[in-house]
C-alpha atoms as a PDB file:
ATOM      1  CA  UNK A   1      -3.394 -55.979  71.882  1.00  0.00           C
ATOM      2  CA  UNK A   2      -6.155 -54.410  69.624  1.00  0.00           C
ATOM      3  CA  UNK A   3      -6.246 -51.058  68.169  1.00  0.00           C
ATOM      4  CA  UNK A   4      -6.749 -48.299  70.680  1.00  0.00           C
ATOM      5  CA  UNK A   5      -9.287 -46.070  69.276  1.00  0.00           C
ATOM      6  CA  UNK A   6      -8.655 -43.304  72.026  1.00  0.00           C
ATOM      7  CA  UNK A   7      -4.629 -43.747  71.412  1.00  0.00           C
ATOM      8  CA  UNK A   8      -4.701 -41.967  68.172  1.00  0.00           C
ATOM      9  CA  UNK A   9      -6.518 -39.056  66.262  1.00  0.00           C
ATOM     10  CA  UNK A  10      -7.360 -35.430  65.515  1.00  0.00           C
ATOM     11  CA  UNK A  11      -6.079 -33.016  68.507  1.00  0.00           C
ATOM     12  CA  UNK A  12      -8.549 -31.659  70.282  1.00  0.00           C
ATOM     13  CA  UNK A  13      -8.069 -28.344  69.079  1.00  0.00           C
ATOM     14  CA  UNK A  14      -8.401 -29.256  65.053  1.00  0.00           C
ATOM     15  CA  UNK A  15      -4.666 -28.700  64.379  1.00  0.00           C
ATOM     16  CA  UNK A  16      -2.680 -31.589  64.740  1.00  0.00           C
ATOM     17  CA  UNK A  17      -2.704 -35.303  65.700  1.00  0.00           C
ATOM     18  CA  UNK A  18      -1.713 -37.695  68.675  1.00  0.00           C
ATOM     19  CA  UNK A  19      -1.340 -40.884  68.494  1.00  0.00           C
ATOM     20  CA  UNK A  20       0.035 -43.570  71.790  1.00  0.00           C
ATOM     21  CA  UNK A  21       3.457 -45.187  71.543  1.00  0.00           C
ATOM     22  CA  UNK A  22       3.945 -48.629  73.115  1.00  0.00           C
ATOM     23  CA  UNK A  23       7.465 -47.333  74.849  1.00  0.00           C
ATOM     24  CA  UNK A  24      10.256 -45.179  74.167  1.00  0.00           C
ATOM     25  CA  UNK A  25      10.575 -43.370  70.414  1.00  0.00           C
ATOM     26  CA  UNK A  26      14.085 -42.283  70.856  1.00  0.00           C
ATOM     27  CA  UNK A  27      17.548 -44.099  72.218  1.00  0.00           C
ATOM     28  CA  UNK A  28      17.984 -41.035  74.275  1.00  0.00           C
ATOM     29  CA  UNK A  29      19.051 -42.201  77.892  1.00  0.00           C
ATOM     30  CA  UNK A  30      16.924 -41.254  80.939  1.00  0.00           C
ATOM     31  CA  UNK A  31      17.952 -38.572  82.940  1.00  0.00           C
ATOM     32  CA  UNK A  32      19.338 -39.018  86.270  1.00  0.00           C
ATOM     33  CA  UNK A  33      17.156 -38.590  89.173  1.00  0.00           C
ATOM     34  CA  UNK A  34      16.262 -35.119  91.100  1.00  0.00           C
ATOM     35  CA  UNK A  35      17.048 -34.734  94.368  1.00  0.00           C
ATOM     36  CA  UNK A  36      14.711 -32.782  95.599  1.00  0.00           C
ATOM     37  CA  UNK A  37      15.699 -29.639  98.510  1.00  0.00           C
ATOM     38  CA  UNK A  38      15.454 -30.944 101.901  1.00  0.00           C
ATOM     39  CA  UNK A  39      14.458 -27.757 102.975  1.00  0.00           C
ATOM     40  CA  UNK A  40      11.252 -27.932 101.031  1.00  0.00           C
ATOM     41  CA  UNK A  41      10.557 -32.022 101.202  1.00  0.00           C
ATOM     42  CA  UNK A  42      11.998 -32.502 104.496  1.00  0.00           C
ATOM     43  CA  UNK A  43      13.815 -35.867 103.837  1.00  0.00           C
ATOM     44  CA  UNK A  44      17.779 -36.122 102.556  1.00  0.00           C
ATOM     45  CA  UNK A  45      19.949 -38.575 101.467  1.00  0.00           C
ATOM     46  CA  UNK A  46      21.713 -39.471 104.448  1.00  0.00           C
ATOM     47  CA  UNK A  47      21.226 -43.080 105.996  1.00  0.00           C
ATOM     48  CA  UNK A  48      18.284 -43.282 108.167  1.00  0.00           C
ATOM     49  CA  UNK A  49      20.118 -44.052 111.196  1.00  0.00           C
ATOM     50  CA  UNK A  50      22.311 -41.133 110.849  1.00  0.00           C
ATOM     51  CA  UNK A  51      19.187 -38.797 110.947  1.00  0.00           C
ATOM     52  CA  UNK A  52      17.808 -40.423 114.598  1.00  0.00           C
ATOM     53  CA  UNK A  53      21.353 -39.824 115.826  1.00  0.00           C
ATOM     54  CA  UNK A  54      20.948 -36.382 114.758  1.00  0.00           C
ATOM     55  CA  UNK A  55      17.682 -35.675 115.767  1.00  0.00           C
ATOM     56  CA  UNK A  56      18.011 -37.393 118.996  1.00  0.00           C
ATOM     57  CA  UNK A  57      21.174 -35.046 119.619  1.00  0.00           C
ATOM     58  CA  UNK A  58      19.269 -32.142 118.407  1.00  0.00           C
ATOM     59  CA  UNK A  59      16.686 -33.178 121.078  1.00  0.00           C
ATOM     60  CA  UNK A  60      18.865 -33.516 124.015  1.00  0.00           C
ATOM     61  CA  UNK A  61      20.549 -30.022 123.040  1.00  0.00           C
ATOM     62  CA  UNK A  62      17.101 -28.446 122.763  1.00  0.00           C
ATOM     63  CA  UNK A  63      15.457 -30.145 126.116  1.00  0.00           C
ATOM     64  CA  UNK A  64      14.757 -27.722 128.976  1.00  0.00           C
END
């Protein structure tokens, strides 16, 4: 690959530099994934079949 000439340079606010790194630049392991609240996302980790058992319940509980 050639140079980048937008991968490196003055910050745009005059005080510093940035500059592009082709991958990591430290042996620090990732971090495991979130999980995010099901409340909020509305998905969780159970199996999908286990969730249409439940909400097929939770419909014929709720049926008038």
């Amino acid at each position: 690959m050639g140079i980048r000439p937008w991968a490196s340079g003055p910050s745009f606010d005059g005080k510093g530099e940035y500059s592009y790194h082709d991958g990591p630049t430290s042996s620090v392991p990732m971090a495991p994934p979130t999980h995010p609240d099901s409340r909020f996302s509305g998905t969780t980790e159970l199996p999908n079949t286990v969730e249409k058992t439940a909400g097929a319940v939770q419909d014929k509980l709720n049926k008038e």
